[in-house]
C-alpha atoms as a PDB file:
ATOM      1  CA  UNK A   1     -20.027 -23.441 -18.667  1.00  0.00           C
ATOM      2  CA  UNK A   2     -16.805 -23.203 -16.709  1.00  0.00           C
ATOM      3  CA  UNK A   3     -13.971 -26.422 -18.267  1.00  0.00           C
ATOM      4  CA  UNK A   4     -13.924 -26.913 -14.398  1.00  0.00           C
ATOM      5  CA  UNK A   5     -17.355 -27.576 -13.800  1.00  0.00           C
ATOM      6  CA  UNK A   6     -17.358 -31.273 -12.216  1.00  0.00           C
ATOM      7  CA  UNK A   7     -13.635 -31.037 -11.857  1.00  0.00           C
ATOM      8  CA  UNK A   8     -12.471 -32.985  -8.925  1.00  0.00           C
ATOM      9  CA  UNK A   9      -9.612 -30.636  -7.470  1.00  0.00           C
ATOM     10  CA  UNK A  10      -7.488 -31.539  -4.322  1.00  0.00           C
ATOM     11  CA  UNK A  11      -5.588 -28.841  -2.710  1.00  0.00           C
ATOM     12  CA  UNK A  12      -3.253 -29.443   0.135  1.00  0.00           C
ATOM     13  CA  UNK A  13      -2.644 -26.266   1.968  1.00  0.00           C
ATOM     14  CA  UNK A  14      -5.868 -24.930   1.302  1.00  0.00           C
ATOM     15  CA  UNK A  15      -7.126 -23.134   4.631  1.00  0.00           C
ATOM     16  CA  UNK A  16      -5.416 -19.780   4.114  1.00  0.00           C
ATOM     17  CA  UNK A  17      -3.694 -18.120   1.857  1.00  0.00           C
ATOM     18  CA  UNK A  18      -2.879 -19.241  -1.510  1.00  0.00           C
ATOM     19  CA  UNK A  19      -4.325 -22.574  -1.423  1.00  0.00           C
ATOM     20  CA  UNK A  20      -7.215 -21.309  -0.135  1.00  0.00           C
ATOM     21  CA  UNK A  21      -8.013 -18.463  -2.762  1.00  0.00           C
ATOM     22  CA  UNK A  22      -7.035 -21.639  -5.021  1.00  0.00           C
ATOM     23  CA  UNK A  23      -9.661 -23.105  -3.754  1.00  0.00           C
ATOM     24  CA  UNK A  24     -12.381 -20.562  -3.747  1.00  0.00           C
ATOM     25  CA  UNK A  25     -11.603 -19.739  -7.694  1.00  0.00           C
ATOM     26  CA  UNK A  26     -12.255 -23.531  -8.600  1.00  0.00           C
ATOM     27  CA  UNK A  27     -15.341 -23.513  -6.920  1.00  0.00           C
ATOM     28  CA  UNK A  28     -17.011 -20.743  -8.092  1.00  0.00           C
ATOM     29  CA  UNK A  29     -16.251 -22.682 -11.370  1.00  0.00           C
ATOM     30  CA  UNK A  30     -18.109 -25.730 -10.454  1.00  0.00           C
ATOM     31  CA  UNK A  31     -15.030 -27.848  -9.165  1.00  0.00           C
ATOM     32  CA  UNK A  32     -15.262 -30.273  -6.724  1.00  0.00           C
ATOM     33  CA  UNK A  33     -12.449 -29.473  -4.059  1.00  0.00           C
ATOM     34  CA  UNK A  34     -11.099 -31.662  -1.334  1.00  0.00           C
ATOM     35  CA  UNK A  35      -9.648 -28.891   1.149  1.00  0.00           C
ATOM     36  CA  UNK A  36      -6.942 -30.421   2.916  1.00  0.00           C
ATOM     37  CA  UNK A  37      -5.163 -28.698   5.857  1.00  0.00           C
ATOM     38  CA  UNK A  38      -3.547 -30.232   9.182  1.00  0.00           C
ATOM     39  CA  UNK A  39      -4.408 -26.683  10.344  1.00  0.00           C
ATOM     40  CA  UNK A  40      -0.908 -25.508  11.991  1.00  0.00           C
ATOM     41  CA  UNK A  41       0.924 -22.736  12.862  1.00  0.00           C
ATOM     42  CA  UNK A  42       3.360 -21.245  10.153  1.00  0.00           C
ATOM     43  CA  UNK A  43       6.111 -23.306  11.206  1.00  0.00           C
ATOM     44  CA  UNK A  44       4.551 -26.439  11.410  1.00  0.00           C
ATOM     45  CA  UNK A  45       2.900 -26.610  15.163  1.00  0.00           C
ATOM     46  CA  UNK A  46      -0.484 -27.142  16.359  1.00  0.00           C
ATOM     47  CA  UNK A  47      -3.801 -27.828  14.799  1.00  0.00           C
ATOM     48  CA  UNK A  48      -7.077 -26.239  13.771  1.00  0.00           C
ATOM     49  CA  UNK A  49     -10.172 -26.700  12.032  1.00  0.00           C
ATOM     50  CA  UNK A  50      -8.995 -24.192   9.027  1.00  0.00           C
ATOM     51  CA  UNK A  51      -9.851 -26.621   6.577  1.00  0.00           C
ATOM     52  CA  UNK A  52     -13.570 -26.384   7.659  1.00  0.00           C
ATOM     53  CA  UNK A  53     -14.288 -22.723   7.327  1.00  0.00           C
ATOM     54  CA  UNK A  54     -12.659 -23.103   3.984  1.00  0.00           C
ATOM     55  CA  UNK A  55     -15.333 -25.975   3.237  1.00  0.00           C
ATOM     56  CA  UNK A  56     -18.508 -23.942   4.953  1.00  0.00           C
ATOM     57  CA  UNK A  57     -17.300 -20.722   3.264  1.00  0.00           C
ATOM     58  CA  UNK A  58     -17.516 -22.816  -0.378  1.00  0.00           C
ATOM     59  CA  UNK A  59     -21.030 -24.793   0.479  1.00  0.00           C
ATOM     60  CA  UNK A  60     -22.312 -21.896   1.614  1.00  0.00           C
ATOM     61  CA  UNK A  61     -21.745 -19.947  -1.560  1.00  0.00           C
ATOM     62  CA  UNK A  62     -23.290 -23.307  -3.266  1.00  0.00           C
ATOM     63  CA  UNK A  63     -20.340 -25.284  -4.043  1.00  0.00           C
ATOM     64  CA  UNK A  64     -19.196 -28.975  -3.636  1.00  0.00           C
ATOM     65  CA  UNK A  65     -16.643 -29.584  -0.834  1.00  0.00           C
ATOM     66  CA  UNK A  66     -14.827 -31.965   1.605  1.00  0.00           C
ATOM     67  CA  UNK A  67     -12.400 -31.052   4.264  1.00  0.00           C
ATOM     68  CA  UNK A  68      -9.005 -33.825   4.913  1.00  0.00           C
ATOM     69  CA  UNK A  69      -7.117 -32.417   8.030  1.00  0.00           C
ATOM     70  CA  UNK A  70      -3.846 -34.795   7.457  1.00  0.00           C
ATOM     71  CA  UNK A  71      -0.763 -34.154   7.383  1.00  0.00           C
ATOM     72  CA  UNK A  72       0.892 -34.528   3.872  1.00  0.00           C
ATOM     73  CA  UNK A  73       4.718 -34.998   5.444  1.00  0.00           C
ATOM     74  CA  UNK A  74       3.213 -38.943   6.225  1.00  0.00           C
ATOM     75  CA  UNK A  75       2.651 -41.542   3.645  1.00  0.00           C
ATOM     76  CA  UNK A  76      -0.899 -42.602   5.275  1.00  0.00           C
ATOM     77  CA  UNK A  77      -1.625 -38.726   5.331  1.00  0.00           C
ATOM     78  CA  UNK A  78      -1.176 -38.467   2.174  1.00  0.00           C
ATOM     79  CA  UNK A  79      -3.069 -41.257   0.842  1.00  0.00           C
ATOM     80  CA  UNK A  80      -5.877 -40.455   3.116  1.00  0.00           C
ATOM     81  CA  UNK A  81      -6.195 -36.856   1.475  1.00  0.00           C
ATOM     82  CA  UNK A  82      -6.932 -39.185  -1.763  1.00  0.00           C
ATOM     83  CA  UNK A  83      -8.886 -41.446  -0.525  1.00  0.00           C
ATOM     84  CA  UNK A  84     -11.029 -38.773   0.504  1.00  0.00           C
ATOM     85  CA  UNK A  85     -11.141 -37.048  -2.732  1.00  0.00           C
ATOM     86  CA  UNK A  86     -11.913 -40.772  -4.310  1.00  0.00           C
ATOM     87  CA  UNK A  87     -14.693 -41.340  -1.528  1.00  0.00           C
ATOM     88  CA  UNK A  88     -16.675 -38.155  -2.279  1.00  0.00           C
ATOM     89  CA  UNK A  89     -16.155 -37.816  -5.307  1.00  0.00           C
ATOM     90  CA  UNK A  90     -14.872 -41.006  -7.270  1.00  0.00           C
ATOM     91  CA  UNK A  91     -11.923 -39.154  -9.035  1.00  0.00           C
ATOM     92  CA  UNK A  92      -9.502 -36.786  -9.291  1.00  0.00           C
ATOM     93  CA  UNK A  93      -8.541 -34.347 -12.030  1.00  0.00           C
ATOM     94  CA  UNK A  94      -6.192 -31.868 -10.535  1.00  0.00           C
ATOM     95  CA  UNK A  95      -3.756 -31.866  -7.745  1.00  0.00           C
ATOM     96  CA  UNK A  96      -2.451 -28.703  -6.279  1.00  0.00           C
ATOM     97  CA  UNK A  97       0.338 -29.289  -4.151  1.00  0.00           C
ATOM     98  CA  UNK A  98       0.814 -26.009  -1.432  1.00  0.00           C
ATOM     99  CA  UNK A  99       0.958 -27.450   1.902  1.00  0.00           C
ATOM    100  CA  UNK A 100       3.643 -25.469   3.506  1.00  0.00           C
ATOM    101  CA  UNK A 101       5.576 -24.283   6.702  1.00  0.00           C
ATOM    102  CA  UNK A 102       9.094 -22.412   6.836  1.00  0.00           C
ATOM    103  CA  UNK A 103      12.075 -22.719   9.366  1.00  0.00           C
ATOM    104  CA  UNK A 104      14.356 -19.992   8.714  1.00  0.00           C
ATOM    105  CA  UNK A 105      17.513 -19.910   9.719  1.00  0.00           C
ATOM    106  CA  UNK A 106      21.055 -19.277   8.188  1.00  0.00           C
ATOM    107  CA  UNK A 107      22.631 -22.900   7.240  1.00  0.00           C
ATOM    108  CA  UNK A 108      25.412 -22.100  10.076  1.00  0.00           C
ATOM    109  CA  UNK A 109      22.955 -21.785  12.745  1.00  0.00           C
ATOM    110  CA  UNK A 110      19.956 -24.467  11.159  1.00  0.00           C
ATOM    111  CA  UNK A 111      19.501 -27.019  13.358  1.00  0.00           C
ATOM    112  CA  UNK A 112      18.959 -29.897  10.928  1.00  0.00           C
ATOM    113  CA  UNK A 113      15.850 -31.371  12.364  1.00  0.00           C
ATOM    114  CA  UNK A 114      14.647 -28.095  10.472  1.00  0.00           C
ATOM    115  CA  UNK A 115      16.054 -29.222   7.434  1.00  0.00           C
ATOM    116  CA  UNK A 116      13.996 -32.349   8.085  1.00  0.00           C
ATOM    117  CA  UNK A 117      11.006 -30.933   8.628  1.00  0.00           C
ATOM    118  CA  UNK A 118      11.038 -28.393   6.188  1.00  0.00           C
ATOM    119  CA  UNK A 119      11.863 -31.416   3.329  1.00  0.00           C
ATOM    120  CA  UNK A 120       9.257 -33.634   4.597  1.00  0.00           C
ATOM    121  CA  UNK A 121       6.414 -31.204   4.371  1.00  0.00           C
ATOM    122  CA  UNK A 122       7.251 -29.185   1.173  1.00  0.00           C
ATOM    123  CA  UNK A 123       9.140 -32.022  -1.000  1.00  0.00           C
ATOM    124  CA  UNK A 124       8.544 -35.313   0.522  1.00  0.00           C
ATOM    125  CA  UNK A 125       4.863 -34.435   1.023  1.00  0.00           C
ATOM    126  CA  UNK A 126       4.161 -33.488  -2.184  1.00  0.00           C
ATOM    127  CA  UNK A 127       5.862 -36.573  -3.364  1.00  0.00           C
ATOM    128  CA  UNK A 128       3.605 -38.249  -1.346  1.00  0.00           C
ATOM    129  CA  UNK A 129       0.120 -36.958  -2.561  1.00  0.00           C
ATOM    130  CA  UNK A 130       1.170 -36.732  -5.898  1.00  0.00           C
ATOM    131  CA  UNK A 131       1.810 -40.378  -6.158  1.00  0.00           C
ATOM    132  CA  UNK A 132      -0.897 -41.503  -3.961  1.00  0.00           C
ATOM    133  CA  UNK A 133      -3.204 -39.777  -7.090  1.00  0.00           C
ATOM    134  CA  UNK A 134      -0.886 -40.711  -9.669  1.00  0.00           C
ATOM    135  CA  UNK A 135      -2.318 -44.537 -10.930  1.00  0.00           C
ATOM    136  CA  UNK A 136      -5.948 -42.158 -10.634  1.00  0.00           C
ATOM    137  CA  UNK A 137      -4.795 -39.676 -13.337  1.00  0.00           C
ATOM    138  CA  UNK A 138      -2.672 -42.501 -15.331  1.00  0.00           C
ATOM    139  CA  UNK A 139      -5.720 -44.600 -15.453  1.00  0.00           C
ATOM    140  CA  UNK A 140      -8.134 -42.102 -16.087  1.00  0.00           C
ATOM    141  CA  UNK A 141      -5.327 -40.730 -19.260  1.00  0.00           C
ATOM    142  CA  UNK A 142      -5.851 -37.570 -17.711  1.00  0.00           C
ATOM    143  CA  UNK A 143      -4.472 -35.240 -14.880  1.00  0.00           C
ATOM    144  CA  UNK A 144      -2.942 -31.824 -13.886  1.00  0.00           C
ATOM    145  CA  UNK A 145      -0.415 -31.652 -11.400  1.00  0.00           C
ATOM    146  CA  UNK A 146       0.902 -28.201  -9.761  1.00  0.00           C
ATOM    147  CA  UNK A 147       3.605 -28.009  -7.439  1.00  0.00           C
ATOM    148  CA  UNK A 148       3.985 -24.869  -5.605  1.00  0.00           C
ATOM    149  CA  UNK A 149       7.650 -24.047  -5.749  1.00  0.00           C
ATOM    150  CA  UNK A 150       9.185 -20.927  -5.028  1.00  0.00           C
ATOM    151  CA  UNK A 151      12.373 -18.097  -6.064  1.00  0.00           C
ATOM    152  CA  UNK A 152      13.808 -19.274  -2.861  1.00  0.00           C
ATOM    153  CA  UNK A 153      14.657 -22.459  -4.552  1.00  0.00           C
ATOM    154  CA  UNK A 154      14.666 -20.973  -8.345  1.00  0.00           C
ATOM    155  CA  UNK A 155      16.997 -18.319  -7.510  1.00  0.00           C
ATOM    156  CA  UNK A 156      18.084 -18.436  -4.195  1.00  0.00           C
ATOM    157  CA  UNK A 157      17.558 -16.385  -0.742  1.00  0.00           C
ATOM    158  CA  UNK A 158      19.436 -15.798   2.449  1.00  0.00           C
ATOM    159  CA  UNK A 159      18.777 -17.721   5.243  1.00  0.00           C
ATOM    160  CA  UNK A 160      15.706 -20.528   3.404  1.00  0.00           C
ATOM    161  CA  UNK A 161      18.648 -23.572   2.575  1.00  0.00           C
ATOM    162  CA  UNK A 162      16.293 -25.660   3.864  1.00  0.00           C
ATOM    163  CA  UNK A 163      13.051 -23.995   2.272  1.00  0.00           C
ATOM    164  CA  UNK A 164      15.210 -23.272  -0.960  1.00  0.00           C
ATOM    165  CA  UNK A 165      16.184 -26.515  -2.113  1.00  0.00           C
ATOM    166  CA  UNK A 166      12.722 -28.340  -0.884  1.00  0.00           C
ATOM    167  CA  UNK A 167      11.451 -25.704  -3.301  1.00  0.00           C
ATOM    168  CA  UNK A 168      14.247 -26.617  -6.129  1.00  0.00           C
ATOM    169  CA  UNK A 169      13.382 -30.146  -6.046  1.00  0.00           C
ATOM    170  CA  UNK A 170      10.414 -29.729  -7.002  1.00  0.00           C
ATOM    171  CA  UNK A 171      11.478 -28.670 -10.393  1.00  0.00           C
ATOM    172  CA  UNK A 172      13.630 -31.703 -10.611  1.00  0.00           C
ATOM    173  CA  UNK A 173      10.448 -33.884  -9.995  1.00  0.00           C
ATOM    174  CA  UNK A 174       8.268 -32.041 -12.619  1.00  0.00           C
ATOM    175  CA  UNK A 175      10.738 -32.424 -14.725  1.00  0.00           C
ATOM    176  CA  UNK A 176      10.577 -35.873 -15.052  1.00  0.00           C
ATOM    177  CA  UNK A 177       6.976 -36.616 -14.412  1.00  0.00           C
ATOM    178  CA  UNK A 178       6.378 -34.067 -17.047  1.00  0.00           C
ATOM    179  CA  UNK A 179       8.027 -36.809 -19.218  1.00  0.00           C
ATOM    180  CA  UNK A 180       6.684 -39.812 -17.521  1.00  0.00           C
ATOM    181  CA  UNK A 181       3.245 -38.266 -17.538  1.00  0.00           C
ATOM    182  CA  UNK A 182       3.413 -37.302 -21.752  1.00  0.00           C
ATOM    183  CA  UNK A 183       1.442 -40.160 -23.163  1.00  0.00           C
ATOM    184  CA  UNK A 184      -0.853 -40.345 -20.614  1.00  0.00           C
ATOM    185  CA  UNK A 185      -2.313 -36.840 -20.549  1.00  0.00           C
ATOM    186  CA  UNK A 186      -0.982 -36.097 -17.051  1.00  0.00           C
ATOM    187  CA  UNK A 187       0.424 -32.146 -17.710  1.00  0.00           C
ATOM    188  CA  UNK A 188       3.308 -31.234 -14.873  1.00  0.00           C
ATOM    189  CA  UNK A 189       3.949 -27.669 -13.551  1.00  0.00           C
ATOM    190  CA  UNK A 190       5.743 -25.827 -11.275  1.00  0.00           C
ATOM    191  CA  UNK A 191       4.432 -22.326  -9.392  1.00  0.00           C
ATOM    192  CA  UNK A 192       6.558 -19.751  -7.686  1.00  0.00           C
ATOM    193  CA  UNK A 193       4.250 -17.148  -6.301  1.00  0.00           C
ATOM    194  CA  UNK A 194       4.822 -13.890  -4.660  1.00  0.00           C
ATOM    195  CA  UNK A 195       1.791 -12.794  -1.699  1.00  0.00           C
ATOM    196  CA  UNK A 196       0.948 -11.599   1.463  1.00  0.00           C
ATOM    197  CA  UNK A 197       0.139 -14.622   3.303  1.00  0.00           C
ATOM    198  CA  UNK A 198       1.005 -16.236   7.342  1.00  0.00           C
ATOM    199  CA  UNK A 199       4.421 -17.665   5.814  1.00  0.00           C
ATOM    200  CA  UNK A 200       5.711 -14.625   4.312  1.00  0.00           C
ATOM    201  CA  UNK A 201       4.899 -12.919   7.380  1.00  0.00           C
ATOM    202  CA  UNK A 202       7.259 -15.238   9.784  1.00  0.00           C
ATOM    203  CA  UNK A 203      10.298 -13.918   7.290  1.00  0.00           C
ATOM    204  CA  UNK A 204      12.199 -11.040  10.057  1.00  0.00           C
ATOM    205  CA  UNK A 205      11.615  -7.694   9.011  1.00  0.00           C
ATOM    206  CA  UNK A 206       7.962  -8.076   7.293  1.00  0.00           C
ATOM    207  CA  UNK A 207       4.909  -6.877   8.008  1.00  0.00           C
ATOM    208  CA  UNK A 208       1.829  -8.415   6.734  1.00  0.00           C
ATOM    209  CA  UNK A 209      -1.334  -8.672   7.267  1.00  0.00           C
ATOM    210  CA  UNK A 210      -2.874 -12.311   5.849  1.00  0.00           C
ATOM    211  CA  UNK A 211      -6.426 -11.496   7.073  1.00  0.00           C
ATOM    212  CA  UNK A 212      -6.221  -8.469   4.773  1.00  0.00           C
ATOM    213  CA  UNK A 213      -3.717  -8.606   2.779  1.00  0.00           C
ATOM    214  CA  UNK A 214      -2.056  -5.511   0.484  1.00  0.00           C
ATOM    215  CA  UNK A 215      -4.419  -5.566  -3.025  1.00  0.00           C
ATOM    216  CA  UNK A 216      -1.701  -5.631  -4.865  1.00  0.00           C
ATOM    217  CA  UNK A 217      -0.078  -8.757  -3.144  1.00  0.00           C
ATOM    218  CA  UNK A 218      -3.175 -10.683  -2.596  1.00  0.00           C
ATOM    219  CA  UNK A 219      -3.367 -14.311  -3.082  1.00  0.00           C
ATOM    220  CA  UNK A 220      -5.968 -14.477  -5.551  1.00  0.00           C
ATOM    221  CA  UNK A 221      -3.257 -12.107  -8.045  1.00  0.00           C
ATOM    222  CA  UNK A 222      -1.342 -16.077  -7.918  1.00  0.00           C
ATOM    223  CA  UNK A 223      -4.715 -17.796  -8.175  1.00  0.00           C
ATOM    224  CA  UNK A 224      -5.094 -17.449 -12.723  1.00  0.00           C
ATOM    225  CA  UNK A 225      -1.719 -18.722 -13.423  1.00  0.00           C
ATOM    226  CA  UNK A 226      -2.591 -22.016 -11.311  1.00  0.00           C
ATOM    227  CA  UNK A 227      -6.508 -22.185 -13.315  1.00  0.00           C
ATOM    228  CA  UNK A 228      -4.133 -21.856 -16.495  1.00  0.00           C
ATOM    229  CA  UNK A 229      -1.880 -25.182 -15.429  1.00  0.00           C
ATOM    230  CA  UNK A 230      -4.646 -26.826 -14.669  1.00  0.00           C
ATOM    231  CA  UNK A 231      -7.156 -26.428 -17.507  1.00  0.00           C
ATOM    232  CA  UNK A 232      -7.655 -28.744 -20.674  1.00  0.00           C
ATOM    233  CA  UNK A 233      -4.677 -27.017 -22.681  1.00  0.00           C
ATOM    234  CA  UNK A 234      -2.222 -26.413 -20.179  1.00  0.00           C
ATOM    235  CA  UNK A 235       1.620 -26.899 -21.215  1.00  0.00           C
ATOM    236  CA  UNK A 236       3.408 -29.146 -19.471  1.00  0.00           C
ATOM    237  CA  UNK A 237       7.600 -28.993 -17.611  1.00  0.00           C
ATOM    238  CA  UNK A 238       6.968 -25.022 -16.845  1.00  0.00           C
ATOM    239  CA  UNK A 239       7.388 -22.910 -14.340  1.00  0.00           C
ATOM    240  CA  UNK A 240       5.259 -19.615 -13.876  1.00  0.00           C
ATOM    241  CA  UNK A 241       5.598 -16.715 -11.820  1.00  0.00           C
ATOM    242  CA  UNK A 242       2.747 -15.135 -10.128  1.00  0.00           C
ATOM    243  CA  UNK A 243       1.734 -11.988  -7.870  1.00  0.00           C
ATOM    244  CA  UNK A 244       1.690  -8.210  -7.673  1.00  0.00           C
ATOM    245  CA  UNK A 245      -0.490  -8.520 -10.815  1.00  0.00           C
ATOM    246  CA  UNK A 246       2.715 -10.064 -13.054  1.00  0.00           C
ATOM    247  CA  UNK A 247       3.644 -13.012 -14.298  1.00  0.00           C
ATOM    248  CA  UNK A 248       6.028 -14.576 -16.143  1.00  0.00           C
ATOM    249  CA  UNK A 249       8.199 -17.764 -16.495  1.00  0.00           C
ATOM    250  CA  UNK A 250      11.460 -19.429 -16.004  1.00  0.00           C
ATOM    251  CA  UNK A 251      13.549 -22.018 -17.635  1.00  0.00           C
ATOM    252  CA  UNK A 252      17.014 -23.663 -17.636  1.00  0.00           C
ATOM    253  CA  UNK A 253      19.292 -22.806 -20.451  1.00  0.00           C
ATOM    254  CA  UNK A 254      22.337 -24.459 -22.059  1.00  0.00           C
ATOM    255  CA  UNK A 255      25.245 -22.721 -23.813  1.00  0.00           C
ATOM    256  CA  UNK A 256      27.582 -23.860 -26.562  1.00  0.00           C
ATOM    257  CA  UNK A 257      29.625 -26.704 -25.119  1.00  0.00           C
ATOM    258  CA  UNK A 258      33.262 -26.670 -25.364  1.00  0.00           C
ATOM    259  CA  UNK A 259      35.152 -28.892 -27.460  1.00  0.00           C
ATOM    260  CA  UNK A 260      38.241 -30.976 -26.362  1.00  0.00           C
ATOM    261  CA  UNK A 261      39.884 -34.215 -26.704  1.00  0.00           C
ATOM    262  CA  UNK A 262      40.963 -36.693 -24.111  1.00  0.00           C
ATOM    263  CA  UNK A 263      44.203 -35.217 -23.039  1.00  0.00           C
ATOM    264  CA  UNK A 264      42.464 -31.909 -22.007  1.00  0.00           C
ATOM    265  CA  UNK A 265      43.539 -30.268 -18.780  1.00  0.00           C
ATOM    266  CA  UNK A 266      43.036 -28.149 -16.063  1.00  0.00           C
ATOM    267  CA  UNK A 267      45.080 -25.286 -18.167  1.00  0.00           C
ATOM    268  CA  UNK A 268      42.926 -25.903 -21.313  1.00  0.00           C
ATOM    269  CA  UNK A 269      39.774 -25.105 -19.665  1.00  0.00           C
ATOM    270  CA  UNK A 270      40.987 -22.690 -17.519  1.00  0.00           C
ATOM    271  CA  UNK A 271      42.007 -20.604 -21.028  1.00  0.00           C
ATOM    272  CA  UNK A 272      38.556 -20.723 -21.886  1.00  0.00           C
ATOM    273  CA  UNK A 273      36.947 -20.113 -18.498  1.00  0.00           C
ATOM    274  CA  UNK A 274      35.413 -16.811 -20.002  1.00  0.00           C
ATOM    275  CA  UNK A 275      33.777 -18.613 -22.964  1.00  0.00           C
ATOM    276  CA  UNK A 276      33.098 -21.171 -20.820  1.00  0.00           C
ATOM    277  CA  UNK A 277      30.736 -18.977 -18.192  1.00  0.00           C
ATOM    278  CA  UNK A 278      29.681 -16.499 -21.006  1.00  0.00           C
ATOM    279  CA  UNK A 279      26.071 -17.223 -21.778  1.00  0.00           C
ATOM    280  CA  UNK A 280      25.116 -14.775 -24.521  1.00  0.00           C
ATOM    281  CA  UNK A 281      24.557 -17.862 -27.038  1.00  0.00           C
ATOM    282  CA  UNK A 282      22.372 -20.367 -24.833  1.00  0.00           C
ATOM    283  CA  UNK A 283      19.222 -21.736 -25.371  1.00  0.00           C
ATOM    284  CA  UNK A 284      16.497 -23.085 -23.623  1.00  0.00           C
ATOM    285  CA  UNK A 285      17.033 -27.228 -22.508  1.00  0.00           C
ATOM    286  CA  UNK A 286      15.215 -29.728 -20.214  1.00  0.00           C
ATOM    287  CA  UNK A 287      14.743 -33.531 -20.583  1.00  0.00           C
ATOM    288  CA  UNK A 288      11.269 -32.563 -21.818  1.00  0.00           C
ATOM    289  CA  UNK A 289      12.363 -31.144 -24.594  1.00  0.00           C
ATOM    290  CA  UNK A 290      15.010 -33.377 -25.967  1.00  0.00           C
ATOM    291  CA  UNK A 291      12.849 -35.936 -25.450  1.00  0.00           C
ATOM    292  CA  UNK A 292      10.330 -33.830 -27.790  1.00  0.00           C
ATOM    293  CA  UNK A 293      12.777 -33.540 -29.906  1.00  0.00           C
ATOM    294  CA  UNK A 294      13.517 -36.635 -30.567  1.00  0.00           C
ATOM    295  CA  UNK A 295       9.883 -37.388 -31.468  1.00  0.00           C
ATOM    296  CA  UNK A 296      10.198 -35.132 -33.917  1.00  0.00           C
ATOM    297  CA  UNK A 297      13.248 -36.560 -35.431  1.00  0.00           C
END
């Protein structure tokens, strides 16, 4: 038997794409899924019943699910998506945070009620859901939490400022939910994935097709890494990379801190700017693991 059977798994995003290969993979395992998906265009307009031929396509193969077609940039949208999952199924287990919608634009032509949008949907709304289930898992001493992020916001790309540090945020919040969440079972992680899907599709100059998407950059290549951060013995303050049949994983490293005393100036530091950028000595450092540490100690 599957560690998902029974699993109550909510998915925001989940009528194309990633969420919804997401979505397909826990079911086949016996999860119960709560497909949410306002059912919009790639940049945010419109609405459609996506979220319901996500739901037949899983009952019909003899799972258990429940379309929510909210919006997860609102606070009531977000709770509803919850309340659903509660409703149907009297629980949740594991959240998967992927609603998304891009706005690209250089930051010298972005008109900010992009930047607005673009924040509300990716950052604010996963805020949102995630803390609309988070007394759930806290109470329950269980929960796995996945935020899809992305190398826009991990490393950076032209013209997604917007897009790019929604996506970054998202680190800072796992960061410190990973924390918060420690002693009550409630593992955080990030996800920056790599696929053929409707939003990569809107970026100028590729060509995809989402309905049948390149084998080697299909969804479900991103789909194991997110089973992995969800399952009984997931770690917890990562992020993973997934797609093209690779993955791998990031982190934030430290080097050797200079040393001065209180009269140091802008001369001082400036004699040591190459020691001071050279990284050749660092190690890996988050608030996770000091505080870790400091168990230990």
């Amino acid at each position: 038997m599957s560690e998902f059977e029974g699993k109550v798994v909510v998915i925001t995003g989940a009528g194309g794409g990633l969420g919804k290969s997401h979505a397909l993979e826990f079911a086949k395992r016996g999860a119960k899924i709560v497909v949410n998906d306002l059912g919009g265009s790639g940049d945010g307009t419109g609405a459609s019943d996506m979220a319901d031929l996500v739901v037949k396509e899983i009952t019909k193969g003899g799972g258990q699910a429940i379309a929510n077609k909210a919006s997860v940039a609102t606070m009531d949208g977000a709770q509803s998506i919850i309340d659903d999952a509660i409703n149907a199924y009297g629980t949740i287990d594991i959240l998967v945070n992927n609603a998304g919608i891009l706005r690209d634009k250089s930051f010298k032509n972005m008109d900010m009620k992009d930047w607005d949008l673009v924040m509300d949907v990716h950052l604010n709304g996963s805020a949102y859901v995630t803390k609309a289930a988070w007394p759930i898992m806290y109470e329950n001493n269980y929960g796995r939490i996945v935020f899809t992020s992305s190398t826009s916001g991990v490393f950076g790309n032209f013209g997604q400022a917007n897009y790019g540090a929604a996506k970054m945020g998202m680190l800072g919040m796992m960061n410190v939910l990973a924390i918060e969440g420690l002693s009550k079972n409630i593992k955080v992680n990030c996800l920056a994935p790599a696929a053929e899907t409707r939003l990569i599709g809107m970026i100028p100059g590729i060509e995809v097709n989402p309905d049948d998407p390149d084998p080697m950059r299909h969804p479900k290549l991103v789909t194991p890494v997110v089973l992995l951060m969800s399952s009984k013995d997931a770690p917890t303050g990562q992020t993973f990379h997934a797609g093209n049949g690779r993955f791998s994983r990031s982190a934030v490293f430290v080097n050797q801190a200079l040393e001065f005393g209180a009269d140091v100036s802008y001369e001082d530091l400036l004699d040591k700017k190459d020691q001071l950028i050279d990284m050749s000595n660092s190690e890996e450092m988050s608030g996770l693991i000091r505080v870790m540490q400091r168990a230990k100690s």
